[in-house]
PDB file of N, CA and C in Angstrom:
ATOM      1  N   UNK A   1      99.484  92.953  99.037  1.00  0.00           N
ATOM      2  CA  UNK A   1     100.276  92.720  97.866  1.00  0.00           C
ATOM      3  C   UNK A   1     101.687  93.289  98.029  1.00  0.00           C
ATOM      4  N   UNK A   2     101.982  94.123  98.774  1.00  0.00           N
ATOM      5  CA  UNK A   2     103.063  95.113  98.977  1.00  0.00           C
ATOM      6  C   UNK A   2     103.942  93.920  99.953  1.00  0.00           C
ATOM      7  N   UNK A   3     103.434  93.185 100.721  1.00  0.00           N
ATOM      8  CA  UNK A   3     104.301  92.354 101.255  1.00  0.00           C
ATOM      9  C   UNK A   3     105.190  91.275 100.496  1.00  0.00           C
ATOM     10  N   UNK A   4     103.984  90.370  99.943  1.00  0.00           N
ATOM     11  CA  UNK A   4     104.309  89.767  98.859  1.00  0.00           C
ATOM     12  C   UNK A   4     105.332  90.387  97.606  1.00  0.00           C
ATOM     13  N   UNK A   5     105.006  91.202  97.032  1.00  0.00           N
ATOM     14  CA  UNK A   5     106.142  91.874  96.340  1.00  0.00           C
ATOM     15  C   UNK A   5     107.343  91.910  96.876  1.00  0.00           C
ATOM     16  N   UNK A   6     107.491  92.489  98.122  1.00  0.00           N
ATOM     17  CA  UNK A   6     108.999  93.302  98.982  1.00  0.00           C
ATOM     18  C   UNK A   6     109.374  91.704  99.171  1.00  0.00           C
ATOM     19  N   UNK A   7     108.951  90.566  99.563  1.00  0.00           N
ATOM     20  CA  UNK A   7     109.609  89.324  99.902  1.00  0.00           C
ATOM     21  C   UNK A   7     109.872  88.892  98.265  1.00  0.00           C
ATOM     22  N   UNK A   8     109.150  88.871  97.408  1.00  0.00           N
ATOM     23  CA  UNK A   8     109.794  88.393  96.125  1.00  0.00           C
ATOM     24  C   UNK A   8     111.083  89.527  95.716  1.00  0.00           C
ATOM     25  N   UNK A   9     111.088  90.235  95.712  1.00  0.00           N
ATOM     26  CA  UNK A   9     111.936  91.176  95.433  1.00  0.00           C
ATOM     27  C   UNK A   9     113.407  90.818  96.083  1.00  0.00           C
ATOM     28  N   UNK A  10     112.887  90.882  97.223  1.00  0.00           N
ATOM     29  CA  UNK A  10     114.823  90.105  98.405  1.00  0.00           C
ATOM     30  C   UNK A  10     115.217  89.097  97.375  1.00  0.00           C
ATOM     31  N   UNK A  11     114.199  88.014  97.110  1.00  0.00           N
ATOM     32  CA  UNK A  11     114.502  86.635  96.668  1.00  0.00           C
ATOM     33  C   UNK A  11     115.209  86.760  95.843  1.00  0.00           C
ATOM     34  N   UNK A  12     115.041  87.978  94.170  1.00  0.00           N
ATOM     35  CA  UNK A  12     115.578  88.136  93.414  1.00  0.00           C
ATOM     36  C   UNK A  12     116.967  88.940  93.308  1.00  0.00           C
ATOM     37  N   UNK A  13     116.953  89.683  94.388  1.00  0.00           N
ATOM     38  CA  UNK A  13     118.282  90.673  94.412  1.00  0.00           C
ATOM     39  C   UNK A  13     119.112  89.660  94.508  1.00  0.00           C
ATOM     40  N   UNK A  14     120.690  90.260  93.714  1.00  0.00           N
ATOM     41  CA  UNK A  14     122.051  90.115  93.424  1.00  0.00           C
ATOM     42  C   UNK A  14     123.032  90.545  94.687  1.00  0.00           C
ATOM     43  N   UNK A  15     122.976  89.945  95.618  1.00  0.00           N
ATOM     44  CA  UNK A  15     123.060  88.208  96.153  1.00  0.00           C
ATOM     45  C   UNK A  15     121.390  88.523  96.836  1.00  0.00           C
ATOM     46  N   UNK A  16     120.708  86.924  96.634  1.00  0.00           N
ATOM     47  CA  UNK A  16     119.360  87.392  97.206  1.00  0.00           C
ATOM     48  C   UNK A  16     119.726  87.511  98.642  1.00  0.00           C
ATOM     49  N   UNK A  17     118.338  88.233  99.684  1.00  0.00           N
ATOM     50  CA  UNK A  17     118.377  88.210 100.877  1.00  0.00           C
ATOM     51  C   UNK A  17     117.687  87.595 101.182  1.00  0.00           C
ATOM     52  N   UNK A  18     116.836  86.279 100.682  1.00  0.00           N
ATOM     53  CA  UNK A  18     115.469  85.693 100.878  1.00  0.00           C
ATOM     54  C   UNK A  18     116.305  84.429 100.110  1.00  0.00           C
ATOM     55  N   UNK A  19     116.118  82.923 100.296  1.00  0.00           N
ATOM     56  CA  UNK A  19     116.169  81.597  99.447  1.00  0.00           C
ATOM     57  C   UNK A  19     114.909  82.084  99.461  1.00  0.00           C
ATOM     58  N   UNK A  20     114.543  81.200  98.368  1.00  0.00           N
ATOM     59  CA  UNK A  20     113.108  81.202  97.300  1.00  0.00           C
ATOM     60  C   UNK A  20     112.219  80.108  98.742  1.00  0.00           C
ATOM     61  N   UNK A  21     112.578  79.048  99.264  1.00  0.00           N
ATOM     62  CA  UNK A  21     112.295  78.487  99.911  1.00  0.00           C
ATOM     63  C   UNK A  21     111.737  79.377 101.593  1.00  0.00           C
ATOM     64  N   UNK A  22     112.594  80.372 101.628  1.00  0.00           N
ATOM     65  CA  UNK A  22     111.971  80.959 103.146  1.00  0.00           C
ATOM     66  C   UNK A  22     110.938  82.237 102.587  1.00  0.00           C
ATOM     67  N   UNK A  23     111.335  82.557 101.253  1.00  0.00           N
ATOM     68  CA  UNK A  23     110.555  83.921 100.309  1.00  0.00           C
ATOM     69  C   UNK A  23     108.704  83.104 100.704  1.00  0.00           C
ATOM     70  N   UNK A  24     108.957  81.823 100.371  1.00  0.00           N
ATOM     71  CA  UNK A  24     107.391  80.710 100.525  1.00  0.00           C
ATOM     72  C   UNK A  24     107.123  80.499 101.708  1.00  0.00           C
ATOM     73  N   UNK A  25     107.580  80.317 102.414  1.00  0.00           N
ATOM     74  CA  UNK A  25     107.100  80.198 104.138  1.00  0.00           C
ATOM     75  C   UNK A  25     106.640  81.493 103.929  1.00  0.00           C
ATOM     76  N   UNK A  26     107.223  82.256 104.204  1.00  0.00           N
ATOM     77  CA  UNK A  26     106.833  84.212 104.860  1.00  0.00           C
ATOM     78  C   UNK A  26     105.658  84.265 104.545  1.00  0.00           C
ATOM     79  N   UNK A  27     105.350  84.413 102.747  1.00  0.00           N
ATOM     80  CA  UNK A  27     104.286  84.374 101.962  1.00  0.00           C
ATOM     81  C   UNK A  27     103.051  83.355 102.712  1.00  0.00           C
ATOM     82  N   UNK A  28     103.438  82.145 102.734  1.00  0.00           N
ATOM     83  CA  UNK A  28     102.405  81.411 103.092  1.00  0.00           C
ATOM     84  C   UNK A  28     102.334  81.985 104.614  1.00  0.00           C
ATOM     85  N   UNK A  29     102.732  82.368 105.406  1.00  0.00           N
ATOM     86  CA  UNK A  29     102.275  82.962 107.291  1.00  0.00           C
ATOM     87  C   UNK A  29     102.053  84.017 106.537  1.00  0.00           C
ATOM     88  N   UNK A  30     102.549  85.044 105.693  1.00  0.00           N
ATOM     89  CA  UNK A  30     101.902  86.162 105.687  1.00  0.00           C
ATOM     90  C   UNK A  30      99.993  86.366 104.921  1.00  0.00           C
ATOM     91  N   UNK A  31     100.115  85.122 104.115  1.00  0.00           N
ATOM     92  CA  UNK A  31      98.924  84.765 103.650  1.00  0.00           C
ATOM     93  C   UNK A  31      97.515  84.116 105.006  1.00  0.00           C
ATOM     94  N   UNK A  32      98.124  83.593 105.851  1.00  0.00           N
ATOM     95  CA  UNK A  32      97.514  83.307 107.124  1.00  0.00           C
ATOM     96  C   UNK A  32      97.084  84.281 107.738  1.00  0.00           C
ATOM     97  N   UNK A  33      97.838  85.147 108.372  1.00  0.00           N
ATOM     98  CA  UNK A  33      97.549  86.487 108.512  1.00  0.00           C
ATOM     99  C   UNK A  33      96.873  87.481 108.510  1.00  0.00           C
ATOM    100  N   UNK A  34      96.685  87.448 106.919  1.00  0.00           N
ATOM    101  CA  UNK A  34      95.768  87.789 106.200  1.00  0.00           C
ATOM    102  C   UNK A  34      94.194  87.735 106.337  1.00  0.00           C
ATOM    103  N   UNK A  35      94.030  86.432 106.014  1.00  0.00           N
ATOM    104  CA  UNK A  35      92.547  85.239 106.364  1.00  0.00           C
ATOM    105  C   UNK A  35      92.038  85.734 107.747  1.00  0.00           C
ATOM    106  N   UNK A  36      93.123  85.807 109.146  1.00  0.00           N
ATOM    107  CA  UNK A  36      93.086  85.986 110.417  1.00  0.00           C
ATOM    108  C   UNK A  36      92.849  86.839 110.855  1.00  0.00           C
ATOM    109  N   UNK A  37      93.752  88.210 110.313  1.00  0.00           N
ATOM    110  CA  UNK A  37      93.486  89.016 111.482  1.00  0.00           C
ATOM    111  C   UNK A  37      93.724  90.428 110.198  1.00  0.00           C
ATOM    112  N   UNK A  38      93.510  90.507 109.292  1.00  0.00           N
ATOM    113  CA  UNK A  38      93.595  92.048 108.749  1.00  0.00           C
ATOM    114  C   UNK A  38      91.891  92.081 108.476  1.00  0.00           C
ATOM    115  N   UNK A  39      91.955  93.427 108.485  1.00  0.00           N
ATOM    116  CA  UNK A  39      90.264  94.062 108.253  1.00  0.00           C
ATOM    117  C   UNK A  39      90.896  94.286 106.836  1.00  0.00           C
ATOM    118  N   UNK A  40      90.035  93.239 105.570  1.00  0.00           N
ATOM    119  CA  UNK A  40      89.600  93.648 104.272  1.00  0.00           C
ATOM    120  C   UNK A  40      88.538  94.707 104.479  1.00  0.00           C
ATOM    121  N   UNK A  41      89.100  95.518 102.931  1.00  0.00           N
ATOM    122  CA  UNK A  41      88.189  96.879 102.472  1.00  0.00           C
ATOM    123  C   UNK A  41      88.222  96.463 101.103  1.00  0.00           C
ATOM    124  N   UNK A  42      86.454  96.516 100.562  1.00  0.00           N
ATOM    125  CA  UNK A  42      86.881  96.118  99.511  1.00  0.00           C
ATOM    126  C   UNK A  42      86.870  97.566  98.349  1.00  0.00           C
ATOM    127  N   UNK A  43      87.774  97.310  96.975  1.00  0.00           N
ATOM    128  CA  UNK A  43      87.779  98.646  96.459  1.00  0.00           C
ATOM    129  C   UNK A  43      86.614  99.243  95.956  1.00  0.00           C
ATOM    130  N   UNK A  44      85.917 100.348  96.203  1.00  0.00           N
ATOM    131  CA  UNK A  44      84.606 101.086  95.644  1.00  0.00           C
ATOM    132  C   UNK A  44      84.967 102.514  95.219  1.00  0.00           C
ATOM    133  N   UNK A  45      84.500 102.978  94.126  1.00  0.00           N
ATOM    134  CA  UNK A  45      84.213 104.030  93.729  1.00  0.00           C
ATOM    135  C   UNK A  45      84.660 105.192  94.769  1.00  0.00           C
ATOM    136  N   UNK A  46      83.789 104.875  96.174  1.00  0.00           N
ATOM    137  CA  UNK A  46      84.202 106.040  96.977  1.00  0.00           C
ATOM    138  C   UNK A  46      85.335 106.587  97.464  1.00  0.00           C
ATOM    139  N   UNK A  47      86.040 105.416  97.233  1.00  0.00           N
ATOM    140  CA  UNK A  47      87.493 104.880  97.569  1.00  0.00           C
ATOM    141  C   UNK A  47      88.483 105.747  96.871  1.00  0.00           C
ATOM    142  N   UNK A  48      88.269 105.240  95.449  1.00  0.00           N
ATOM    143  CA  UNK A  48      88.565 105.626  94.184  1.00  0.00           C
ATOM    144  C   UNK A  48      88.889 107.348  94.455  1.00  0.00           C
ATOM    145  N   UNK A  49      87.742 107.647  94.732  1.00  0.00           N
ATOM    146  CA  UNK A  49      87.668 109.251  94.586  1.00  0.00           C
ATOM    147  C   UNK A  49      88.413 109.930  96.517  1.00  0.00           C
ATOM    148  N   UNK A  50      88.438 109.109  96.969  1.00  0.00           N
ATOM    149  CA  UNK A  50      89.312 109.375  98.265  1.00  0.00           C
ATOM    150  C   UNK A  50      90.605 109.048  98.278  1.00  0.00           C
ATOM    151  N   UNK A  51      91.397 108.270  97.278  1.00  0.00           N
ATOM    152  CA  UNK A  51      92.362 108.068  97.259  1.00  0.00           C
ATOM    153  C   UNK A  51      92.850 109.461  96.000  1.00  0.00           C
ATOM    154  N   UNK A  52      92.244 110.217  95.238  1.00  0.00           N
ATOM    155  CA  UNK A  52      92.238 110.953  94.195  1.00  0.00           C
ATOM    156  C   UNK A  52      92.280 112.283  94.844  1.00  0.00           C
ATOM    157  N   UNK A  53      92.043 112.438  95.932  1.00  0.00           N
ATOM    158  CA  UNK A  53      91.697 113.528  96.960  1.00  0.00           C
ATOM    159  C   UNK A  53      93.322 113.374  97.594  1.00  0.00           C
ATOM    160  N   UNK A  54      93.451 112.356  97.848  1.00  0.00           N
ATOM    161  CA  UNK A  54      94.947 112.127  99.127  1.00  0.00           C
ATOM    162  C   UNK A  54      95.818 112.620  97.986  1.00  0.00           C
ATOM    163  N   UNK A  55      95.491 112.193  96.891  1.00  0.00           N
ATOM    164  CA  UNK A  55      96.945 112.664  95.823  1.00  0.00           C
ATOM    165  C   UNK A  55      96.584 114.246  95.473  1.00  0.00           C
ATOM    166  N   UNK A  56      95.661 114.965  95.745  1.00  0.00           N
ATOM    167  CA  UNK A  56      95.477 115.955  95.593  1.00  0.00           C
ATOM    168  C   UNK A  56      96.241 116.792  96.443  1.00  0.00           C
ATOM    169  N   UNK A  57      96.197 116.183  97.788  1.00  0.00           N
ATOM    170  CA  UNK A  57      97.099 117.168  99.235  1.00  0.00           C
ATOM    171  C   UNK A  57      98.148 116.748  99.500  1.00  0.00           C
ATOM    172  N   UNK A  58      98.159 115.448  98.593  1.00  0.00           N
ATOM    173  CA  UNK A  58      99.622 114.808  99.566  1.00  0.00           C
ATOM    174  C   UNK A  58     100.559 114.623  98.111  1.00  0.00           C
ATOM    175  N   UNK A  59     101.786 114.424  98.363  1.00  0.00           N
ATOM    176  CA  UNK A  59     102.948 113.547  97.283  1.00  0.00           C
ATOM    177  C   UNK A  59     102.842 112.080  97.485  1.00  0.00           C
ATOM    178  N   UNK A  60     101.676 111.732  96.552  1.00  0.00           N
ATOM    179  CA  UNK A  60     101.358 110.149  97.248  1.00  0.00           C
ATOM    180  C   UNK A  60     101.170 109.361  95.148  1.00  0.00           C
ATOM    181  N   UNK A  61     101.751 108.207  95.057  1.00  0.00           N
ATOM    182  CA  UNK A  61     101.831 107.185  94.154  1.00  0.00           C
ATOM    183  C   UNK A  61     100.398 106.924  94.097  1.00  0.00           C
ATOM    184  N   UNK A  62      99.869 106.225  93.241  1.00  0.00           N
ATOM    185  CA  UNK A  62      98.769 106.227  93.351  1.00  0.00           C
ATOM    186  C   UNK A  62      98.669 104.838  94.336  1.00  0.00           C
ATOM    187  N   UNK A  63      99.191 103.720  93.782  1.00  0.00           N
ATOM    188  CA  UNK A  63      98.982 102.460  94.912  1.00  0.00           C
ATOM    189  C   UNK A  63      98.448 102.612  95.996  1.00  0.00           C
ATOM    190  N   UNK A  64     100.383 103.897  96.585  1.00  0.00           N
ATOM    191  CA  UNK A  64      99.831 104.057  97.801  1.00  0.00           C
ATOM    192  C   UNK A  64      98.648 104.963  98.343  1.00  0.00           C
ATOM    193  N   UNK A  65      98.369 105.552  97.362  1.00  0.00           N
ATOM    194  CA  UNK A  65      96.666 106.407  97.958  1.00  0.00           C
ATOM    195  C   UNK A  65      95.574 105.869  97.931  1.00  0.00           C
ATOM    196  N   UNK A  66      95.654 104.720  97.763  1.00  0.00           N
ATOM    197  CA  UNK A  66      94.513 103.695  97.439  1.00  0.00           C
ATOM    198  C   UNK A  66      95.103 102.781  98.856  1.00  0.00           C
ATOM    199  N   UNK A  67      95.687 102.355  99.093  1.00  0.00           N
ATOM    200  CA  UNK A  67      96.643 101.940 100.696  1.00  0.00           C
ATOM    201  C   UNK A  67      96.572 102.642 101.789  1.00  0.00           C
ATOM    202  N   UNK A  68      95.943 104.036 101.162  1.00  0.00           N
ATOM    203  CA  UNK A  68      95.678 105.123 102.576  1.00  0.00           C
ATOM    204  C   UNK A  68      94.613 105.126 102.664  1.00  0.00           C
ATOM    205  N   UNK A  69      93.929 105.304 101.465  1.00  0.00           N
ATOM    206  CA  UNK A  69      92.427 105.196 101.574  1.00  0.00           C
ATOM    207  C   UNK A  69      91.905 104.279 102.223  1.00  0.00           C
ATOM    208  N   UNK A  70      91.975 102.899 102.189  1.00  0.00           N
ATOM    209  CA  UNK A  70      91.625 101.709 102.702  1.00  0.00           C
ATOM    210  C   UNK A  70      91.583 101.652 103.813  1.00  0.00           C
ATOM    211  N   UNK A  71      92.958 102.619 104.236  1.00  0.00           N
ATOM    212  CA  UNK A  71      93.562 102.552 105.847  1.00  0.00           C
ATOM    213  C   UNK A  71      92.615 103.052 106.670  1.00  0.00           C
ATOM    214  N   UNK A  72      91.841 104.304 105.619  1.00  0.00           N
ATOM    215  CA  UNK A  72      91.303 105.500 106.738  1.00  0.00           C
ATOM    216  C   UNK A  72      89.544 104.937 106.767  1.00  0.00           C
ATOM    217  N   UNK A  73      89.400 104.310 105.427  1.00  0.00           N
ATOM    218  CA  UNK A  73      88.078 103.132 105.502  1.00  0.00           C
ATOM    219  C   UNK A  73      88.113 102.094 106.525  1.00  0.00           C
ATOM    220  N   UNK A  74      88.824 101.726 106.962  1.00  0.00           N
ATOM    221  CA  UNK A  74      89.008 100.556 107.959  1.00  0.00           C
ATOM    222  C   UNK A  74      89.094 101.357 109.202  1.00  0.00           C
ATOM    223  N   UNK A  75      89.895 102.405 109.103  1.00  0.00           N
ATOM    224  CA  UNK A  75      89.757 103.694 110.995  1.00  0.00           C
ATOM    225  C   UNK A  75      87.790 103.874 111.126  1.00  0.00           C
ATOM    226  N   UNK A  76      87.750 104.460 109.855  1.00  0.00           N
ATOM    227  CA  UNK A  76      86.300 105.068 109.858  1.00  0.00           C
ATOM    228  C   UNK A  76      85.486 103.529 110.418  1.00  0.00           C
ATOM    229  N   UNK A  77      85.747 102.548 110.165  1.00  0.00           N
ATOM    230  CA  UNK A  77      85.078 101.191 110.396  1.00  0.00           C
ATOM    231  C   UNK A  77      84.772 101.386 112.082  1.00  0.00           C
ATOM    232  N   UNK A  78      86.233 100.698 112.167  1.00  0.00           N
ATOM    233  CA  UNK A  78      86.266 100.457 113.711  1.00  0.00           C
ATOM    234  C   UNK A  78      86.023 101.650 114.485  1.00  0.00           C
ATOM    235  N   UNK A  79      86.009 102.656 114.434  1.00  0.00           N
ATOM    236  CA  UNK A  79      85.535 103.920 115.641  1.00  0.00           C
ATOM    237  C   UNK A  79      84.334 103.459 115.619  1.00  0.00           C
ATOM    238  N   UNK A  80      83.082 103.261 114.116  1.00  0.00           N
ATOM    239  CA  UNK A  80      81.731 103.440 114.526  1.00  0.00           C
ATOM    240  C   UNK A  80      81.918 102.313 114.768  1.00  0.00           C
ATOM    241  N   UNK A  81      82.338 101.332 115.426  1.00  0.00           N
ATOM    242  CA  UNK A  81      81.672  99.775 115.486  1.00  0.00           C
ATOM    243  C   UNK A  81      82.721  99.828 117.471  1.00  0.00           C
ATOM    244  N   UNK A  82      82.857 100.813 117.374  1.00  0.00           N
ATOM    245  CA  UNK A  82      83.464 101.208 119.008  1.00  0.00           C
ATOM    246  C   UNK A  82      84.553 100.012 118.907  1.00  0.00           C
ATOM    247  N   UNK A  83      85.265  99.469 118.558  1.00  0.00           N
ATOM    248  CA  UNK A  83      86.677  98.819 118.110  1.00  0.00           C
ATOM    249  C   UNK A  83      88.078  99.747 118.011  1.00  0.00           C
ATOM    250  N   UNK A  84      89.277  99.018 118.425  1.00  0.00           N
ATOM    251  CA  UNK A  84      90.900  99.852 118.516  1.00  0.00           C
ATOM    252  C   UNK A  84      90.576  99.767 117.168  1.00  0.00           C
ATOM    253  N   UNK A  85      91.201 101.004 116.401  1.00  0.00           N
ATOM    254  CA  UNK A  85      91.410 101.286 114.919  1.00  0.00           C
ATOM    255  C   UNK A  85      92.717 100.255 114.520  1.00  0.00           C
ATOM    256  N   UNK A  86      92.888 100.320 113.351  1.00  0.00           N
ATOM    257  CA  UNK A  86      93.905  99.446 112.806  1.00  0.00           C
ATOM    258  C   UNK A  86      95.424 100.348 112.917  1.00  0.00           C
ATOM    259  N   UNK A  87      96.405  99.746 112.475  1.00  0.00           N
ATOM    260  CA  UNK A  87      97.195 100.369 112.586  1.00  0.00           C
ATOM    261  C   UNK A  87      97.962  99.902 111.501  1.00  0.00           C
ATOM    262  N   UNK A  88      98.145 101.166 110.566  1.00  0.00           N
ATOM    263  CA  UNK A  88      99.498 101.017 109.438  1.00  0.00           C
ATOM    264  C   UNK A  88     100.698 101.187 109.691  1.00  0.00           C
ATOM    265  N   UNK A  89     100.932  99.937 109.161  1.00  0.00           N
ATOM    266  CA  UNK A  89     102.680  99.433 109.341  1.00  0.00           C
ATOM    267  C   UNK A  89     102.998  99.674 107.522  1.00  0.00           C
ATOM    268  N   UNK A  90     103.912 100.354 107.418  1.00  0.00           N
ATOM    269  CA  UNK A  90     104.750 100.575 106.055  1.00  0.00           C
ATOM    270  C   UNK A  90     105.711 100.898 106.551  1.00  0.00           C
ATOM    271  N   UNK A  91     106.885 100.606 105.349  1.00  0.00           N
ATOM    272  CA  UNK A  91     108.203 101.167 105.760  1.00  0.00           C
ATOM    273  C   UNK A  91     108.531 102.366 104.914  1.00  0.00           C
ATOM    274  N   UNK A  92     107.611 103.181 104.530  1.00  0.00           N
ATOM    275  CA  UNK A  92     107.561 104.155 103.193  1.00  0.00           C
ATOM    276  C   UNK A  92     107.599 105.370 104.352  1.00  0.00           C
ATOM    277  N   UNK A  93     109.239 105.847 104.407  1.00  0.00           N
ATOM    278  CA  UNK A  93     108.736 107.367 105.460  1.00  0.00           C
ATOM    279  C   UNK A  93     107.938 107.881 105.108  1.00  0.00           C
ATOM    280  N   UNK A  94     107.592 108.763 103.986  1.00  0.00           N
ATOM    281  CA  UNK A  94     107.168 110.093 103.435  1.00  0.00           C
ATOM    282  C   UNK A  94     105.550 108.878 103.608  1.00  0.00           C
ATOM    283  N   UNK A  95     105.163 107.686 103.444  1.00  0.00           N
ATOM    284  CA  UNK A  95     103.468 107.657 103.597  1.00  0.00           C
ATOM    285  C   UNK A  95     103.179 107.127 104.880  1.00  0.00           C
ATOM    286  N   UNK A  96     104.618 106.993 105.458  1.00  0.00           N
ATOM    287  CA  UNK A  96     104.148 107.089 107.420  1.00  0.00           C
ATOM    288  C   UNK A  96     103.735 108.458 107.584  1.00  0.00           C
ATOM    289  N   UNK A  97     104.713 109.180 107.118  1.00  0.00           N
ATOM    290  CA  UNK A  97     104.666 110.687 107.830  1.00  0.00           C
ATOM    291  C   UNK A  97     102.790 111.240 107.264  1.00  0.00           C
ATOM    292  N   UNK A  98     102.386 111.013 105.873  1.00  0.00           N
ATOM    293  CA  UNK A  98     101.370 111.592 105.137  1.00  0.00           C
ATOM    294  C   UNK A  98     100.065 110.797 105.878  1.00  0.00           C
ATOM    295  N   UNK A  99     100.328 109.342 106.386  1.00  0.00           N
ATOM    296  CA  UNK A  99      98.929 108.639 107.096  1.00  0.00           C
ATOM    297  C   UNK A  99      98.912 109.256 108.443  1.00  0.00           C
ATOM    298  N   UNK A 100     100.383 109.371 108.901  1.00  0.00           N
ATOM    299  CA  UNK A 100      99.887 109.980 109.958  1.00  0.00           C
ATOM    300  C   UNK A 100      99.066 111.314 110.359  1.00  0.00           C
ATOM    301  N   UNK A 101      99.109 112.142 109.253  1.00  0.00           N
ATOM    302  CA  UNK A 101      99.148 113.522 109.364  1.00  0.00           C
ATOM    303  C   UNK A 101      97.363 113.659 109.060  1.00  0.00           C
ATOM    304  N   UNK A 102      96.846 112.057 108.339  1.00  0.00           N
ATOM    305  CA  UNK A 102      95.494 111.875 108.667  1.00  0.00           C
ATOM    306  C   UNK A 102      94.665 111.024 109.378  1.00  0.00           C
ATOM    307  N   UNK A 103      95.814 110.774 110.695  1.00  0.00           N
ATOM    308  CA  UNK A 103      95.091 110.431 112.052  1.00  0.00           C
ATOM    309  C   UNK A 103      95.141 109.098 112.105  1.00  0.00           C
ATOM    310  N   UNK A 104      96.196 108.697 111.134  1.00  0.00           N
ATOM    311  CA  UNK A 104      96.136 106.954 111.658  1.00  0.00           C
ATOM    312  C   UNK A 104      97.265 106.722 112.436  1.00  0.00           C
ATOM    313  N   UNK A 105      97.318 105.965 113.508  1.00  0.00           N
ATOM    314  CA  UNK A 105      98.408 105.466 113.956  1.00  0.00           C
ATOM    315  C   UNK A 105      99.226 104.438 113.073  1.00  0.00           C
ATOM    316  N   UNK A 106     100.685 104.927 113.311  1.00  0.00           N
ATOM    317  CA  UNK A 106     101.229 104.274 112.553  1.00  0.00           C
ATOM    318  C   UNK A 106     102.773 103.564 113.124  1.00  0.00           C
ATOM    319  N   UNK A 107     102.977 102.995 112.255  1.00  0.00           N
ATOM    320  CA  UNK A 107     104.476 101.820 112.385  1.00  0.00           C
ATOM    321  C   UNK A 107     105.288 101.539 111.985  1.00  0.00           C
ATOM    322  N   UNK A 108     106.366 101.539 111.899  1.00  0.00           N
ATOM    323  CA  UNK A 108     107.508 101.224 110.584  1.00  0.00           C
ATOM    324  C   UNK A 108     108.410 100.203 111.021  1.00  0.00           C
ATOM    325  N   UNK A 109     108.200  98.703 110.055  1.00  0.00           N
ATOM    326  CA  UNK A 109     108.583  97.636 110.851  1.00  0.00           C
ATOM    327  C   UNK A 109     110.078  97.919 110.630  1.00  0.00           C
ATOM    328  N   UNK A 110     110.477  98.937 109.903  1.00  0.00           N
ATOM    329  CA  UNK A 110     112.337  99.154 110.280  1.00  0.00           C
ATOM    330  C   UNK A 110     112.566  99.207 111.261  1.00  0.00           C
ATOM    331  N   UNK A 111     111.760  99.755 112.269  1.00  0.00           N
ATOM    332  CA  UNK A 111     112.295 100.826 113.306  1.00  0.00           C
ATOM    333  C   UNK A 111     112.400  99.080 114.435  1.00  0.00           C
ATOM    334  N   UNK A 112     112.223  98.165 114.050  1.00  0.00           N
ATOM    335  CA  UNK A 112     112.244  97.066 115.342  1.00  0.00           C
ATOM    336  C   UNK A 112     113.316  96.084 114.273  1.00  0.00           C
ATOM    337  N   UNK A 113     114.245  96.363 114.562  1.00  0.00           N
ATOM    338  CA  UNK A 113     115.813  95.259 113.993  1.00  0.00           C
ATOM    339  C   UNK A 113     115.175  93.811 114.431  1.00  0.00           C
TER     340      UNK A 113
END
């Protein structure tokens, strides 16, 4: 959802950085994407209370502690299923710096112009 948002958002800024027309391509490949190749987590209770925990140690929004949580549900996945863990890409320093600091590898699609 965070993608989708940040591309509607360009579209709307004063001058946009997105035509509404390429804002719909992105969306639709980023919706492909999706279907393809991300590991869904779906939201549970346990979640709930692990993302309630991250805001406990960390300076974390709630969204995004529910975005970390998921992250570290999907690590916990792939180790036991002997699979490369996933890797979070955000451009949010302070929840690169906070995922990293709980063992996820991470990415910040700024850092590649």
């Amino acid at each position: 959802m965070e993608v989708v948002a940040t591309l509607c958002r360009m579209a709307r800024e004063n001058p946009p950085r997105l035509k509404i027309a390429v804002r719909d391509q992105l969306i639709a490949q980023f919706q492909r994407h999706l279907r393809r190749d991300y590991a869904i987590v779906t939201l549970t209770r346990e979640l709930l209370r692990m993302g309630s925990e991250l805001c406990r140690i960390a300076p974390l929004r709630a969204y995004d502690a529910m975005q970390l949580s998921c992250a570290l549900k999907a690590q916990a996945r792939a180790t036991a299923a002997g699979i490369p863990a996933p890797l979070f890409i955000c451009a949010d320093a302070n929840l690169l710096q906070i995922a990293a600091a709980q063992g996820l590898a991470v990415d910040n699609p700024n850092a590649h112009p």
